[in-house]
C-alpha atoms as a PDB file:
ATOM      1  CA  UNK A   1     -16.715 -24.423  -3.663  1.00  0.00           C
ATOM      2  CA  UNK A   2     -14.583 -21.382  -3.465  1.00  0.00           C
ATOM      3  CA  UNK A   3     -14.788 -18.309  -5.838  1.00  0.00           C
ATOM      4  CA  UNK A   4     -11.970 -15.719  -5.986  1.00  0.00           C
ATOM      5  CA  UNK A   5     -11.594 -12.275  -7.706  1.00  0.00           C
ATOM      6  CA  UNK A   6      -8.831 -12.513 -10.107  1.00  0.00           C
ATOM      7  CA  UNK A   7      -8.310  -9.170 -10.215  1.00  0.00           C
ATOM      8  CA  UNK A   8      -9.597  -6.274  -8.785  1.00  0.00           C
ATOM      9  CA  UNK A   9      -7.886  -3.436  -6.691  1.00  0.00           C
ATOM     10  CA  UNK A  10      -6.534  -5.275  -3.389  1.00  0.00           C
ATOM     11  CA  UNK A  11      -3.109  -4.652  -2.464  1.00  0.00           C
ATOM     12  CA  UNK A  12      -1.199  -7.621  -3.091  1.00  0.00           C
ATOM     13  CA  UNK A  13      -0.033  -7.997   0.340  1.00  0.00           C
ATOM     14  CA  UNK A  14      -3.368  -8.280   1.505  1.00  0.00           C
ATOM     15  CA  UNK A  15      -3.989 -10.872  -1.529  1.00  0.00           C
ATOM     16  CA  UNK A  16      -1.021 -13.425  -0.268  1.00  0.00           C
ATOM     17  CA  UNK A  17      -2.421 -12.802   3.403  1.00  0.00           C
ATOM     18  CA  UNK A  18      -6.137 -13.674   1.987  1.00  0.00           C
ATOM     19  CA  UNK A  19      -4.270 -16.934   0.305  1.00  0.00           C
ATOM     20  CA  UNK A  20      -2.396 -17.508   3.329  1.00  0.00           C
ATOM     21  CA  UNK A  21      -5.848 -17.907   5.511  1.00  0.00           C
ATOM     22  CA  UNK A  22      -7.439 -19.891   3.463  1.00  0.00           C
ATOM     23  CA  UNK A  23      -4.605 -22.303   2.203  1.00  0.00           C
ATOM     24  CA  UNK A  24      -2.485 -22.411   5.432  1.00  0.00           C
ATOM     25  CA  UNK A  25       1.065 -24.386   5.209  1.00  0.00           C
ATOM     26  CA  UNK A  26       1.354 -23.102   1.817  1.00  0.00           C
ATOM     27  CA  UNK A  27       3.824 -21.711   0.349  1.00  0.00           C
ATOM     28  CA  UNK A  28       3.576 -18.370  -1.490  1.00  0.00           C
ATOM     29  CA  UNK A  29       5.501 -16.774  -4.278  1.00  0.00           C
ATOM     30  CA  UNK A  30       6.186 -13.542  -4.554  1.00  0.00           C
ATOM     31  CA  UNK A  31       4.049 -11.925  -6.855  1.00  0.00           C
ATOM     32  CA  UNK A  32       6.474 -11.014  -9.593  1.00  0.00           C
ATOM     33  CA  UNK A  33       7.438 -15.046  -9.564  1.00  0.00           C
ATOM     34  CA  UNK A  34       4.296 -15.678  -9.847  1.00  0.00           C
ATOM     35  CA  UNK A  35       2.879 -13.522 -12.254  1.00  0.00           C
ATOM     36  CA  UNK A  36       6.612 -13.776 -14.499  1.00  0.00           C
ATOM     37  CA  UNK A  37       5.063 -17.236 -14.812  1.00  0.00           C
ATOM     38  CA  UNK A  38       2.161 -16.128 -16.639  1.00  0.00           C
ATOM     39  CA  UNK A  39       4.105 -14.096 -18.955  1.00  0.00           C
ATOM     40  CA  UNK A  40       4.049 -15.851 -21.830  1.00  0.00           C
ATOM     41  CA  UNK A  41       3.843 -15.962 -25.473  1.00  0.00           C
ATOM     42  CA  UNK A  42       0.282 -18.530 -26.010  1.00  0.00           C
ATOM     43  CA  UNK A  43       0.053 -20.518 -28.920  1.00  0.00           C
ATOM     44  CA  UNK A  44      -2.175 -19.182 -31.612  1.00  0.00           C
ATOM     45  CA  UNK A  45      -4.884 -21.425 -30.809  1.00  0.00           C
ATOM     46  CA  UNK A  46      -4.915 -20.685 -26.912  1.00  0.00           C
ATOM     47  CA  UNK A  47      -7.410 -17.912 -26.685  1.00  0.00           C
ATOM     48  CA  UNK A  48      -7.472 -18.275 -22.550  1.00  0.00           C
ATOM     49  CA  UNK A  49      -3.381 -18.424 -22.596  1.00  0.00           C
ATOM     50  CA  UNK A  50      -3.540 -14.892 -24.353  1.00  0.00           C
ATOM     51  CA  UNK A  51      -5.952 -13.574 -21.475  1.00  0.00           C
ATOM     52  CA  UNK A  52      -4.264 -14.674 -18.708  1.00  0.00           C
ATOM     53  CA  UNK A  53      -1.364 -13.218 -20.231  1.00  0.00           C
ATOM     54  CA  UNK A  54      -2.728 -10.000 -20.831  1.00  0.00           C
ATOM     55  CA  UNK A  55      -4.237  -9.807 -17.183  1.00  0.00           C
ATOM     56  CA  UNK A  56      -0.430 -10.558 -15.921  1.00  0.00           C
ATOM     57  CA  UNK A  57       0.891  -7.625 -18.031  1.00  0.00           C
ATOM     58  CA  UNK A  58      -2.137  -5.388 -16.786  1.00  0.00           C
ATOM     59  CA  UNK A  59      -1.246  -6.410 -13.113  1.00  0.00           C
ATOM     60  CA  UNK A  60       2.779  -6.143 -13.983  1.00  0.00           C
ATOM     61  CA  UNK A  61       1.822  -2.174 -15.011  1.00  0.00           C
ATOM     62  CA  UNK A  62      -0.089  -1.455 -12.313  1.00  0.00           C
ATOM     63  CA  UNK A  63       1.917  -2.801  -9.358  1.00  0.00           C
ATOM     64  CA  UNK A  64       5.039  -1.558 -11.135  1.00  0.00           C
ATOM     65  CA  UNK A  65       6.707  -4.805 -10.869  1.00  0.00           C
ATOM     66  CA  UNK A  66      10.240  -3.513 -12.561  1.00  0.00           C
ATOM     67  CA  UNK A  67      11.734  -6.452 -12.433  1.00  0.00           C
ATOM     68  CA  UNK A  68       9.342  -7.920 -15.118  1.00  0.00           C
ATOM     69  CA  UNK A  69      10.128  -4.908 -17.063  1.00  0.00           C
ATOM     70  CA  UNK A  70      12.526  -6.728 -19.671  1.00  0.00           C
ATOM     71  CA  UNK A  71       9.704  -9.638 -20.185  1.00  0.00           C
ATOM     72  CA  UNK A  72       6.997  -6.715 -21.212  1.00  0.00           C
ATOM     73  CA  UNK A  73       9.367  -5.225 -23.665  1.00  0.00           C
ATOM     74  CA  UNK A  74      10.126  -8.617 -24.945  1.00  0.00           C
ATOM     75  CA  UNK A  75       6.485  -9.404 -25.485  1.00  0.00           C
ATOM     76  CA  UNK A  76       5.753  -5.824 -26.817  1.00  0.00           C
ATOM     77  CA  UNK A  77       8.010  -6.352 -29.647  1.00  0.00           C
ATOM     78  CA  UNK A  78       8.352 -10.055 -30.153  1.00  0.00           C
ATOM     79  CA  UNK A  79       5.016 -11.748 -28.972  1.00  0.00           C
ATOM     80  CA  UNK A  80       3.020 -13.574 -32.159  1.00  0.00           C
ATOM     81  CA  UNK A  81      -0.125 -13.198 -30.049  1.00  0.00           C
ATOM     82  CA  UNK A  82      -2.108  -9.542 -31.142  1.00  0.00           C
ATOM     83  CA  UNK A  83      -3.551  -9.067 -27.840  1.00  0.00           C
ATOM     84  CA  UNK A  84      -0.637 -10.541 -25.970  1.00  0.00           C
ATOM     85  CA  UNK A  85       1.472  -7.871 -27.987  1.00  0.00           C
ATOM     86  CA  UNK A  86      -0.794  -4.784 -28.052  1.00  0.00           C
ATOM     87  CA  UNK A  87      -1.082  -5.012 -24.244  1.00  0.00           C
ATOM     88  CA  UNK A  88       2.051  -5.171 -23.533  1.00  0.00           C
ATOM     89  CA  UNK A  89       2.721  -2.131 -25.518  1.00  0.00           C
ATOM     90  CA  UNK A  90       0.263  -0.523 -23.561  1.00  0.00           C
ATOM     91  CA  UNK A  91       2.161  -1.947 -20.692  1.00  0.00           C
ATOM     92  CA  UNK A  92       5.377  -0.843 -21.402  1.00  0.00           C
ATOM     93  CA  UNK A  93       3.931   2.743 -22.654  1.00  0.00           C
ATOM     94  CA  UNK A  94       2.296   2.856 -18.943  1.00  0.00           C
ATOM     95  CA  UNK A  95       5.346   1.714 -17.014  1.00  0.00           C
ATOM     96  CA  UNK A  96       8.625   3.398 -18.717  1.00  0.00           C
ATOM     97  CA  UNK A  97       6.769   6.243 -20.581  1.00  0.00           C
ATOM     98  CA  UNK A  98       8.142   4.234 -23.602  1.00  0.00           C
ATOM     99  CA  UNK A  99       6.062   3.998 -27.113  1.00  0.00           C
ATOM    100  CA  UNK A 100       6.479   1.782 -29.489  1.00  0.00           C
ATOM    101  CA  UNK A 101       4.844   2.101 -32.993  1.00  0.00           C
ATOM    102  CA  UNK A 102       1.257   0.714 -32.586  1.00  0.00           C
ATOM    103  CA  UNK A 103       1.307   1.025 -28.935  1.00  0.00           C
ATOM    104  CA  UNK A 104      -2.294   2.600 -28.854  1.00  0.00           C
ATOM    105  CA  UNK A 105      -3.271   0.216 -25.711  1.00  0.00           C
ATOM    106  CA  UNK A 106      -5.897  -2.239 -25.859  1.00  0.00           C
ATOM    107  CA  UNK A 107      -7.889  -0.787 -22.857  1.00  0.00           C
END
């Protein structure tokens, strides 16, 4: 069995190269496909959807993927999920310098 970090503080350069050694003939995404993928608003019930979320937003911020910008926002103001919302408050607070009522940050 393999275990992987999730997260932690690699580059993600050196992340797809880690992937691409131990899953060769693969194909890798980008990591803003990828994580723009795990953007997304969980149901109510999904308690793992809203964490995997909010690690995506976290990871978004902090490898200032701009390109996801627009999803954060969208989530900061639209998301029904608390935590999905919150963080990406935080998120968009973090990236743009942007605050939006509420936006104290869930970290």
């Amino acid at each position: 069995p393999m275990i992987m970090t999730l997260i932690d503080d690699v580059p993600s350069r050196e992340r797809i190269e880690r992937l691409e050694r131990l899953f060769p003939g693969r194909r890798t995404e980008p990591p803003a496909a990828a994580l723009g993928e795990l953007l997304c608003d969980p149901a109510p019930d999904d308690e793992s959807a809203s964490w995997i979320a909010a690690a995506a937003l976290e990871r978004v911020c902090s490898e200032r993927l701009s390109e996801l910008y627009p999803r954060v926002a969208s989530l900061a103001s639209e998301s029904c999920d608390e935590l999905v919302r919150e963080t990406a408050r935080w998120a968009l607070a973090q990236t743009t310098g942007r605050r939006l009522a509420g936006a104290g940050g869930p970290f």
